[in-house]
PDB file of N, CA and C in Angstrom:
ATOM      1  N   UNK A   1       0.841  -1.182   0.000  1.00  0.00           N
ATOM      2  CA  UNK A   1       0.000   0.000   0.000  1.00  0.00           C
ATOM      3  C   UNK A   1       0.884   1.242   0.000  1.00  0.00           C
ATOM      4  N   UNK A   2       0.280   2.043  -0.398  1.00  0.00           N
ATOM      5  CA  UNK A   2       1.186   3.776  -0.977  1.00  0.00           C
ATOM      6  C   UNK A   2       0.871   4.134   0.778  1.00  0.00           C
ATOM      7  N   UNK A   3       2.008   4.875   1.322  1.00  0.00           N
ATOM      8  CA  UNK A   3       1.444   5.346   2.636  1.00  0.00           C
ATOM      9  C   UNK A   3       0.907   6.839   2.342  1.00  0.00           C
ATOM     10  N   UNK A   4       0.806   7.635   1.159  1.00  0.00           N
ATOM     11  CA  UNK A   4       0.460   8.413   1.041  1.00  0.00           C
ATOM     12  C   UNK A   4      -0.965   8.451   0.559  1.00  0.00           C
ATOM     13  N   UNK A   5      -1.792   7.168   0.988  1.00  0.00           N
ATOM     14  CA  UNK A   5      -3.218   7.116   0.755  1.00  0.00           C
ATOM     15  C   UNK A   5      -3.758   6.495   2.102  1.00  0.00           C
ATOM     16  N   UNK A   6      -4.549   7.709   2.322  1.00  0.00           N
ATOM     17  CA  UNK A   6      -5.195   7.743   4.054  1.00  0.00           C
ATOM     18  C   UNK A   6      -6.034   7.276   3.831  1.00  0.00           C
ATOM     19  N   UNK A   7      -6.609   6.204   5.178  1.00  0.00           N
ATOM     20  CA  UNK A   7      -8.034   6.069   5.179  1.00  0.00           C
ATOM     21  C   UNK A   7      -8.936   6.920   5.270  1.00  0.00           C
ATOM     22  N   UNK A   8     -10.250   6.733   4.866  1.00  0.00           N
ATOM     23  CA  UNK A   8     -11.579   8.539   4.830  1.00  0.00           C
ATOM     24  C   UNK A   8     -11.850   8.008   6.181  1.00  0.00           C
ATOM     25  N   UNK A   9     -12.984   8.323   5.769  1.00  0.00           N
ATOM     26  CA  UNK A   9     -14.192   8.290   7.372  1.00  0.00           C
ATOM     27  C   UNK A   9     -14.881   7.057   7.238  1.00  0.00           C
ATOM     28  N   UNK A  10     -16.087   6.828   8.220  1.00  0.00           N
ATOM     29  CA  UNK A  10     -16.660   5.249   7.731  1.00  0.00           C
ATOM     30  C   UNK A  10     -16.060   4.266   7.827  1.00  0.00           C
ATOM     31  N   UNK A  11     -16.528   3.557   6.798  1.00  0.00           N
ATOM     32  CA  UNK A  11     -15.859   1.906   6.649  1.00  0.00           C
ATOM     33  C   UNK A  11     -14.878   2.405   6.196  1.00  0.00           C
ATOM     34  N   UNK A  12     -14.228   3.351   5.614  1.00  0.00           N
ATOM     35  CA  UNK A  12     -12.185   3.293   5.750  1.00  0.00           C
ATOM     36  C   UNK A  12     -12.415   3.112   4.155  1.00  0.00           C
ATOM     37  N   UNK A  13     -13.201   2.722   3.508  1.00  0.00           N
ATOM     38  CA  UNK A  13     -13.070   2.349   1.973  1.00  0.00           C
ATOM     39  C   UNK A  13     -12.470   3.450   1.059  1.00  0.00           C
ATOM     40  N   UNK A  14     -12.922   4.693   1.544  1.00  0.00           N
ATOM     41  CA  UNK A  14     -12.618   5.748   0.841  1.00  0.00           C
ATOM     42  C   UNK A  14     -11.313   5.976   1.369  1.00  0.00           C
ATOM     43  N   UNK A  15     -10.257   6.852   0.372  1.00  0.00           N
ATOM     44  CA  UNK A  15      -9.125   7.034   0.542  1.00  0.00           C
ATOM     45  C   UNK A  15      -9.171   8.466   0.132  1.00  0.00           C
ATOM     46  N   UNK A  16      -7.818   9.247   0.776  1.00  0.00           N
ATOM     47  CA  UNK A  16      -7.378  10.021   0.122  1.00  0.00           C
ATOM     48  C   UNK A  16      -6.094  10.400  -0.290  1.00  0.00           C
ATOM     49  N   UNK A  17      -5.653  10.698  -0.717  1.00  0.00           N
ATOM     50  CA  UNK A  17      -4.090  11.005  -1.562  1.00  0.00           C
ATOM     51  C   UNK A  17      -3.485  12.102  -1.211  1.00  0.00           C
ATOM     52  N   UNK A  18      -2.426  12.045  -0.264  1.00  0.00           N
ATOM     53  CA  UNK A  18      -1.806  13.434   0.506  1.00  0.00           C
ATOM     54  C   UNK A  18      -0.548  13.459  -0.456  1.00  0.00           C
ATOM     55  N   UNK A  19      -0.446  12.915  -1.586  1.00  0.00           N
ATOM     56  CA  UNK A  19       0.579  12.913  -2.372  1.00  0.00           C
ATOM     57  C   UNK A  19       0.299  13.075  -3.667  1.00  0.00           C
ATOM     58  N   UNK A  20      -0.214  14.244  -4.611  1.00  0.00           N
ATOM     59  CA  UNK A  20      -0.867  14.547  -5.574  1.00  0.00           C
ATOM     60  C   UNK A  20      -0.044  14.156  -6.831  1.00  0.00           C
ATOM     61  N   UNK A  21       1.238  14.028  -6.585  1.00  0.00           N
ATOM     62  CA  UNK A  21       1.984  13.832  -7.375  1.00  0.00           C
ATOM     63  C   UNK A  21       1.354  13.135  -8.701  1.00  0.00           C
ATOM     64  N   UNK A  22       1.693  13.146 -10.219  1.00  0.00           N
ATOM     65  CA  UNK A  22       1.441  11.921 -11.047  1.00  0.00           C
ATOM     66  C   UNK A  22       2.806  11.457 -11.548  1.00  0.00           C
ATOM     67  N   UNK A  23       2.708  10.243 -11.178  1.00  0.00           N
ATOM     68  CA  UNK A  23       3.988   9.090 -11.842  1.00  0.00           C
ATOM     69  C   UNK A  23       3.450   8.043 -12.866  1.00  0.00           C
ATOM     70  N   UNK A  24       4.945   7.876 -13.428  1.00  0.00           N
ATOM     71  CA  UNK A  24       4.530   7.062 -14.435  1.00  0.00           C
ATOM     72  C   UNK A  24       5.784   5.504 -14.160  1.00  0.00           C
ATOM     73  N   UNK A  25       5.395   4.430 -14.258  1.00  0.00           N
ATOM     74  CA  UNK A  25       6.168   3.575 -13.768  1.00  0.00           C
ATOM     75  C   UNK A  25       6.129   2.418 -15.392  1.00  0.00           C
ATOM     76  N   UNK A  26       7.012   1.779 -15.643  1.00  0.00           N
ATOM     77  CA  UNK A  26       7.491   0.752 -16.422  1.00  0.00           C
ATOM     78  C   UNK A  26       6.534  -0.464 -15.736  1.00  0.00           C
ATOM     79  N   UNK A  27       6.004  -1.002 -16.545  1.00  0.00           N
ATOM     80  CA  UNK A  27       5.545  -2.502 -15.554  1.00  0.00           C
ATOM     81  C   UNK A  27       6.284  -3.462 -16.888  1.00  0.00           C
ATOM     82  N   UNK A  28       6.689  -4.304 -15.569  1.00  0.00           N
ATOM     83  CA  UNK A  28       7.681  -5.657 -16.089  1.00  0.00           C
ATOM     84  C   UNK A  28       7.147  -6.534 -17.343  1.00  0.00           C
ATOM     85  N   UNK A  29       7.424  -7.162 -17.962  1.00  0.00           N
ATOM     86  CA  UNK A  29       6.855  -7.962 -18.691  1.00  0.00           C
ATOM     87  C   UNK A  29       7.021  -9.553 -17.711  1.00  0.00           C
ATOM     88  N   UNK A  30       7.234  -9.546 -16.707  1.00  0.00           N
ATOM     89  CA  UNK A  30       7.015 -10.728 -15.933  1.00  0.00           C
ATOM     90  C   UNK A  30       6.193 -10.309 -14.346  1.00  0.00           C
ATOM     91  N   UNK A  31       5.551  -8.783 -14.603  1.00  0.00           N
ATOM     92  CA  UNK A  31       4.375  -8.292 -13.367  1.00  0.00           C
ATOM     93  C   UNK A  31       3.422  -9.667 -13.335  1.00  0.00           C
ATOM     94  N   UNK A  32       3.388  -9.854 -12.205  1.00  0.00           N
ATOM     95  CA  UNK A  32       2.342 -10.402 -11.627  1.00  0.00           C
ATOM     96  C   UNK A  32       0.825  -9.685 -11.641  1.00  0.00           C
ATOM     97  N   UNK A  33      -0.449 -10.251 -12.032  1.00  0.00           N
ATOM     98  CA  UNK A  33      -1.624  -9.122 -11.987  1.00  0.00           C
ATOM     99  C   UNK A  33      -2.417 -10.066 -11.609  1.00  0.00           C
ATOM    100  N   UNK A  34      -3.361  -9.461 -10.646  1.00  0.00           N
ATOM    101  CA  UNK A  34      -4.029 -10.676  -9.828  1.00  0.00           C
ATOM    102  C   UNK A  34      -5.456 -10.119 -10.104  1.00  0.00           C
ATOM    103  N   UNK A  35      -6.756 -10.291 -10.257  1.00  0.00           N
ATOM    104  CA  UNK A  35      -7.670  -9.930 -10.257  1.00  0.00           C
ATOM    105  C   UNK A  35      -8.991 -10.912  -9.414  1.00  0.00           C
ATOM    106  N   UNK A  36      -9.548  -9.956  -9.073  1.00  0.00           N
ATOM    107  CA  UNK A  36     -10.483 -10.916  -8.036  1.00  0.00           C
ATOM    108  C   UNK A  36     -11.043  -9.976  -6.783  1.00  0.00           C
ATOM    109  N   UNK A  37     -12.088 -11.039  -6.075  1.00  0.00           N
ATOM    110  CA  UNK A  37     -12.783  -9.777  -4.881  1.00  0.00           C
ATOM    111  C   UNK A  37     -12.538 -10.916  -3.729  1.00  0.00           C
ATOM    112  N   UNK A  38     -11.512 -11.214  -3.135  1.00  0.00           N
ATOM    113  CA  UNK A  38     -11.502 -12.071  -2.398  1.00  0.00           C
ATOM    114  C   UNK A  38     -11.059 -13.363  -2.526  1.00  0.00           C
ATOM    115  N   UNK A  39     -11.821 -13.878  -4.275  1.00  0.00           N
ATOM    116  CA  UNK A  39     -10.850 -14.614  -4.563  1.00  0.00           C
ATOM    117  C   UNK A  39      -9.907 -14.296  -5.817  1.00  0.00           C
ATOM    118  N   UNK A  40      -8.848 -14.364  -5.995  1.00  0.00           N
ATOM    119  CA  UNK A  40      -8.014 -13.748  -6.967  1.00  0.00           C
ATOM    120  C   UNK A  40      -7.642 -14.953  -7.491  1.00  0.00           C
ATOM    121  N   UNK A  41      -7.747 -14.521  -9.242  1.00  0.00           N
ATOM    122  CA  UNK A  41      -6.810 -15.168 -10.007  1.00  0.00           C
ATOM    123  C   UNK A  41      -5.923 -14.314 -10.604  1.00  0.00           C
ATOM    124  N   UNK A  42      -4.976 -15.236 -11.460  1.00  0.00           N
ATOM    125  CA  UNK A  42      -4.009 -13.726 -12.104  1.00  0.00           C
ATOM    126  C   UNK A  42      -4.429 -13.990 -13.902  1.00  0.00           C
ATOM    127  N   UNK A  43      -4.048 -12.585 -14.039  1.00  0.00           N
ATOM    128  CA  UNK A  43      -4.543 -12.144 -15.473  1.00  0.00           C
ATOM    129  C   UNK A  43      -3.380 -11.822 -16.106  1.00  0.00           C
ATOM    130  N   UNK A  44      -3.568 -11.876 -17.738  1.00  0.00           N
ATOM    131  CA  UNK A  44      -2.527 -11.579 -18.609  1.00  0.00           C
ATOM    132  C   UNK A  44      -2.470  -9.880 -18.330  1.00  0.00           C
ATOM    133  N   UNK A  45      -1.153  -9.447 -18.757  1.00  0.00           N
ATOM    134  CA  UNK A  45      -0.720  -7.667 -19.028  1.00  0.00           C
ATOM    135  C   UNK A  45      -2.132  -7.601 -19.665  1.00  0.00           C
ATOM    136  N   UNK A  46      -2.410  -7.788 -20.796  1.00  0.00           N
ATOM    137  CA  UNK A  46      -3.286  -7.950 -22.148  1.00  0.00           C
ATOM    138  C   UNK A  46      -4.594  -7.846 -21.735  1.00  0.00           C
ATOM    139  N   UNK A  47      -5.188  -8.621 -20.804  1.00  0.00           N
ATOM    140  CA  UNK A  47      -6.376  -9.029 -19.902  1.00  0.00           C
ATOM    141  C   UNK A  47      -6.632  -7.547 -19.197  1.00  0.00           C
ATOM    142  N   UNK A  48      -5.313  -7.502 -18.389  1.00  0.00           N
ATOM    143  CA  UNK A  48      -5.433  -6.125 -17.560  1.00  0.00           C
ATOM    144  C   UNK A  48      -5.812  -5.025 -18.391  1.00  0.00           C
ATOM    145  N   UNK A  49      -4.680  -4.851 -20.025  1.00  0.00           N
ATOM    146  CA  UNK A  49      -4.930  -3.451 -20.177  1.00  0.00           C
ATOM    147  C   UNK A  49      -6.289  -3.207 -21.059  1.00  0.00           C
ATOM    148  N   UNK A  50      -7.267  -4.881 -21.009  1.00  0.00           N
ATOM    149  CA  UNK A  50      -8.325  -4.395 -22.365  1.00  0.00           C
ATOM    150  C   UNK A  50      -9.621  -3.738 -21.024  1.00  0.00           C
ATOM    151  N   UNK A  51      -8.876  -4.228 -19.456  1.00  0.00           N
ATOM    152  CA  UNK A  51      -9.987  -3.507 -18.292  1.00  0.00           C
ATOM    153  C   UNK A  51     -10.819  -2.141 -18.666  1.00  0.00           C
ATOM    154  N   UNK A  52      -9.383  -1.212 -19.485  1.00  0.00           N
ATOM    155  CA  UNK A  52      -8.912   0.394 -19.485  1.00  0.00           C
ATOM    156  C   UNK A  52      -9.519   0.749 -21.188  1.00  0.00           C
ATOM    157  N   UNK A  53     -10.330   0.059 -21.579  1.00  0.00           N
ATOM    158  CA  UNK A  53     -10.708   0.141 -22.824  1.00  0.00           C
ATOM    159  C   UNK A  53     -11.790   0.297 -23.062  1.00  0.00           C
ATOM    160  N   UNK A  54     -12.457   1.046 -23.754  1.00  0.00           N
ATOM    161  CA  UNK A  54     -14.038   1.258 -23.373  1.00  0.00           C
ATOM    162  C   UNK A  54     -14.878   0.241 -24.623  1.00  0.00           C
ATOM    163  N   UNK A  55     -15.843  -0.357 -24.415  1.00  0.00           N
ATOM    164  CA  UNK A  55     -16.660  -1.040 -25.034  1.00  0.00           C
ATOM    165  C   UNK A  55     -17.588  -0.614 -26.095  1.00  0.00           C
ATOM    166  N   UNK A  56     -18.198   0.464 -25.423  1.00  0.00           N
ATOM    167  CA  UNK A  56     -19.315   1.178 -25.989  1.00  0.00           C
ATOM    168  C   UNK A  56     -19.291   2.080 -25.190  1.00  0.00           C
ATOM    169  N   UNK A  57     -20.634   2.746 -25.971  1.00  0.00           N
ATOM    170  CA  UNK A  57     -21.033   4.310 -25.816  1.00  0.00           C
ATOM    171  C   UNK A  57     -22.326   4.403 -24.868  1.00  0.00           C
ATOM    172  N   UNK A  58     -22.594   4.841 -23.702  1.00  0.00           N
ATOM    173  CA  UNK A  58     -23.988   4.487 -23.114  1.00  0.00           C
ATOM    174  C   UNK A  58     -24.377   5.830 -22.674  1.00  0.00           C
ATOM    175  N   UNK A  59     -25.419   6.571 -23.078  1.00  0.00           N
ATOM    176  CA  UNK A  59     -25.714   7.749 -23.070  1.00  0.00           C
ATOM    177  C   UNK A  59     -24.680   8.508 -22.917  1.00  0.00           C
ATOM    178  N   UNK A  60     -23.911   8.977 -24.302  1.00  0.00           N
ATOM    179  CA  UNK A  60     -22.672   9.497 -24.195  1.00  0.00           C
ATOM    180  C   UNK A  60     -21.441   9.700 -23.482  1.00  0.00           C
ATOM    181  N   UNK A  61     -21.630   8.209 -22.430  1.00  0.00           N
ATOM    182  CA  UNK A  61     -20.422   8.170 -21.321  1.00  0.00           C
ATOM    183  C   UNK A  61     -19.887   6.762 -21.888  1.00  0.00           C
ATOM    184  N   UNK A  62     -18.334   6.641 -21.926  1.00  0.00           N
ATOM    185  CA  UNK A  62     -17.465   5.558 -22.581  1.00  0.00           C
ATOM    186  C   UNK A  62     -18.081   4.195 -21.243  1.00  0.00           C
ATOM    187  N   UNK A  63     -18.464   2.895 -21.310  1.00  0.00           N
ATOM    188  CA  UNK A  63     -18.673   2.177 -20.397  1.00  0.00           C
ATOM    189  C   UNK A  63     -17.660   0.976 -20.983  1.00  0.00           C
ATOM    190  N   UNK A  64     -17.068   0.380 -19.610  1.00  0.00           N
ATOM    191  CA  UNK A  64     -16.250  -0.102 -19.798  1.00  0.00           C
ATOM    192  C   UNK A  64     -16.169  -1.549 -19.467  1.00  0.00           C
ATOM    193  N   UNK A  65     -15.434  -2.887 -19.744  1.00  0.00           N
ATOM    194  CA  UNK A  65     -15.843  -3.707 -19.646  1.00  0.00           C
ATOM    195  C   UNK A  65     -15.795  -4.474 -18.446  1.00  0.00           C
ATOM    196  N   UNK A  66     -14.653  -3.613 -17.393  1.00  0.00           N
ATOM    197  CA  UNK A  66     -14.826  -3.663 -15.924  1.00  0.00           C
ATOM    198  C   UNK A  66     -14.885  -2.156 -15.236  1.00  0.00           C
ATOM    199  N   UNK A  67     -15.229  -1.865 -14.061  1.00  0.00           N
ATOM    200  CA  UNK A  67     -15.025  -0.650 -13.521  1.00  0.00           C
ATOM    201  C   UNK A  67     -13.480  -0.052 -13.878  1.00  0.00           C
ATOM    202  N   UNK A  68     -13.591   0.781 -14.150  1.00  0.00           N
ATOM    203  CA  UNK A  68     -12.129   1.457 -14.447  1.00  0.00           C
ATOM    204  C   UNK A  68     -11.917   1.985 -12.845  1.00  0.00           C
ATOM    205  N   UNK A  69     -12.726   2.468 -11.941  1.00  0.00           N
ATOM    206  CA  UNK A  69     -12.161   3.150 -11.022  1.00  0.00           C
ATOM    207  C   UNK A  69     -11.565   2.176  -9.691  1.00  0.00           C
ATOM    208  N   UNK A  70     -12.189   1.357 -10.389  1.00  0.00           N
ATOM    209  CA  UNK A  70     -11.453   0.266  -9.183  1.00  0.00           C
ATOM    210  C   UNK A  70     -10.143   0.535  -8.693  1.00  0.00           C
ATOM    211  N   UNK A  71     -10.025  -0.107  -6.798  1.00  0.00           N
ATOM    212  CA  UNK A  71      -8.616   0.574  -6.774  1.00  0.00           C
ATOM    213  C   UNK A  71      -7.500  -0.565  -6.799  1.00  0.00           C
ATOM    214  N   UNK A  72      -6.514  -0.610  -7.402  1.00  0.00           N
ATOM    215  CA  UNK A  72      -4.880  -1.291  -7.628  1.00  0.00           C
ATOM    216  C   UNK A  72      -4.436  -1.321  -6.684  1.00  0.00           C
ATOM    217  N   UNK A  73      -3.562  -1.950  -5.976  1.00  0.00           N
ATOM    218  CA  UNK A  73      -2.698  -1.897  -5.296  1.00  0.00           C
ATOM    219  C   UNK A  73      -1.292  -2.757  -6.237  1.00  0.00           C
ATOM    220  N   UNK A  74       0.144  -1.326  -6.476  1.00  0.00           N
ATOM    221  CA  UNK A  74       0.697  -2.123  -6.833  1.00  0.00           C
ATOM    222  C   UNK A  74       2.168  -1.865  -6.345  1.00  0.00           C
ATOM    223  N   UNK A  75       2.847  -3.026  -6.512  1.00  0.00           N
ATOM    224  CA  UNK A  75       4.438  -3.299  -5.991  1.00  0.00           C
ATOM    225  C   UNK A  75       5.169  -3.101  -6.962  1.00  0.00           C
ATOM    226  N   UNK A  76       6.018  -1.882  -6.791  1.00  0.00           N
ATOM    227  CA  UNK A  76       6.997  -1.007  -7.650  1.00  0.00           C
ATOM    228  C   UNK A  76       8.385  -1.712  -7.038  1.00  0.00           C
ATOM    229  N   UNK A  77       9.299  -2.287  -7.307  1.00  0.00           N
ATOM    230  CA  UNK A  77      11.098  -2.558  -7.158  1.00  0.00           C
ATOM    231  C   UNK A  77      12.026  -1.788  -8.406  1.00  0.00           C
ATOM    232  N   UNK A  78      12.424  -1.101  -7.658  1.00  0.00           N
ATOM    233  CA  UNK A  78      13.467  -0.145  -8.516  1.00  0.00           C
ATOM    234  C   UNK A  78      12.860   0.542  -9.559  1.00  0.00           C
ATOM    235  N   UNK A  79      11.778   1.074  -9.413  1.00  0.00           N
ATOM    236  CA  UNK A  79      10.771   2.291 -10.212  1.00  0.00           C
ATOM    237  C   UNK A  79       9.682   0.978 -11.333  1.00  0.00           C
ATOM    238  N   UNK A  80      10.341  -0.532 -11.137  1.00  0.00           N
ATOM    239  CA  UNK A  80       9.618  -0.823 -12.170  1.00  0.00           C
ATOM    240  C   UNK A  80       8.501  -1.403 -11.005  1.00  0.00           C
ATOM    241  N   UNK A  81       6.702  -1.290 -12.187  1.00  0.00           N
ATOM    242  CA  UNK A  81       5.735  -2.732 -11.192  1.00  0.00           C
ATOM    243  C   UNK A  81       6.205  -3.838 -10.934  1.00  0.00           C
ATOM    244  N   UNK A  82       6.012  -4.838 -10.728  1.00  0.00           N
ATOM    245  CA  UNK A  82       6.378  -6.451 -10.460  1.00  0.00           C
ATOM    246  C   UNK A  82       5.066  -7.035 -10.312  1.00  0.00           C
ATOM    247  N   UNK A  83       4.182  -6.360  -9.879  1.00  0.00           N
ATOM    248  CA  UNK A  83       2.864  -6.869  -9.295  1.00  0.00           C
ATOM    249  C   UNK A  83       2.140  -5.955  -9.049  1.00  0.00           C
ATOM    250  N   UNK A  84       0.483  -5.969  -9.372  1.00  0.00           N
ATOM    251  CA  UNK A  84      -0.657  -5.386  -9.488  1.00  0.00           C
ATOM    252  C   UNK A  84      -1.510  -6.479  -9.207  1.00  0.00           C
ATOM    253  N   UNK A  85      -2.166  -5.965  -7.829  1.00  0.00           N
ATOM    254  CA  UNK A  85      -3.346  -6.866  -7.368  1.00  0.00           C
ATOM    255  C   UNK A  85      -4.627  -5.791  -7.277  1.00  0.00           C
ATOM    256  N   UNK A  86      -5.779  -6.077  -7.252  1.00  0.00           N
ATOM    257  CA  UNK A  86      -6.888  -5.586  -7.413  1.00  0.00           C
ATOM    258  C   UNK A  86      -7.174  -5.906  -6.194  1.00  0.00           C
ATOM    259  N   UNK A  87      -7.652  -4.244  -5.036  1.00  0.00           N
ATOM    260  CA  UNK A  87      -7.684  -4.072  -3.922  1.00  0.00           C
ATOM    261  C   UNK A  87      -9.194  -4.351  -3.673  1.00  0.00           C
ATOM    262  N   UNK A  88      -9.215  -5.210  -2.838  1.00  0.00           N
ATOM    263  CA  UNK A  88     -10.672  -5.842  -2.582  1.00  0.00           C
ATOM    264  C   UNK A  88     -11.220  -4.296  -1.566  1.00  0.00           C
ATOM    265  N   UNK A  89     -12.437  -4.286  -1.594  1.00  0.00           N
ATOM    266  CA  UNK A  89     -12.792  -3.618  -0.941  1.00  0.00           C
ATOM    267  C   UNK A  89     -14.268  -4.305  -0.653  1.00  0.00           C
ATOM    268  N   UNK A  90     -14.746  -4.488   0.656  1.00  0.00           N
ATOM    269  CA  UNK A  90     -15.830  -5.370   1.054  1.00  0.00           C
ATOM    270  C   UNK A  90     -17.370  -4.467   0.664  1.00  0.00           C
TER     271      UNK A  90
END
């Protein structure tokens, strides 16, 4: 987990980002990507990046073929990813 993402209020689900920064990171061609709500399997790069791709058009908003806002949790070693797991949230 980024320590620069606080828990909100409530159930803690909400976060916020005391680190506005935007980065851009290399992901490995041997990243690990896990997808799942509890139970995880892992997914191809390919799998992951068609998530970020929009399907269609639904009253003029791009809808996509999973939630795009879902949140990542991922493991950076030496600026590159290694691993991207999909942060369950209950």
């Amino acid at each position: 987990m980024n320590p620069d993402w606080k828990p909100g209020g409530g159930s803690g689900s909400v976060y916020t980002n005391d680190n506005p920064a935007i980065r851009t990171f290399e992901i490995s061609n041997n990243a690990k990507i896990m997808l799942g709500s509890g139970i995880f399997h892992e997914i191809t790069y390919q799998e992951f990046s068609n998530l970020f791709v929009p399907t269609e058009i639904v009253n003029g908003i791009a809808a996509y073929p999973y939630q795009k806002s879902n949140p990542w949790d991922i493991k950076v070693v030496n600026s590159v990813v290694t691993e991207i797991t999909e942060h369950y949230i209950p």
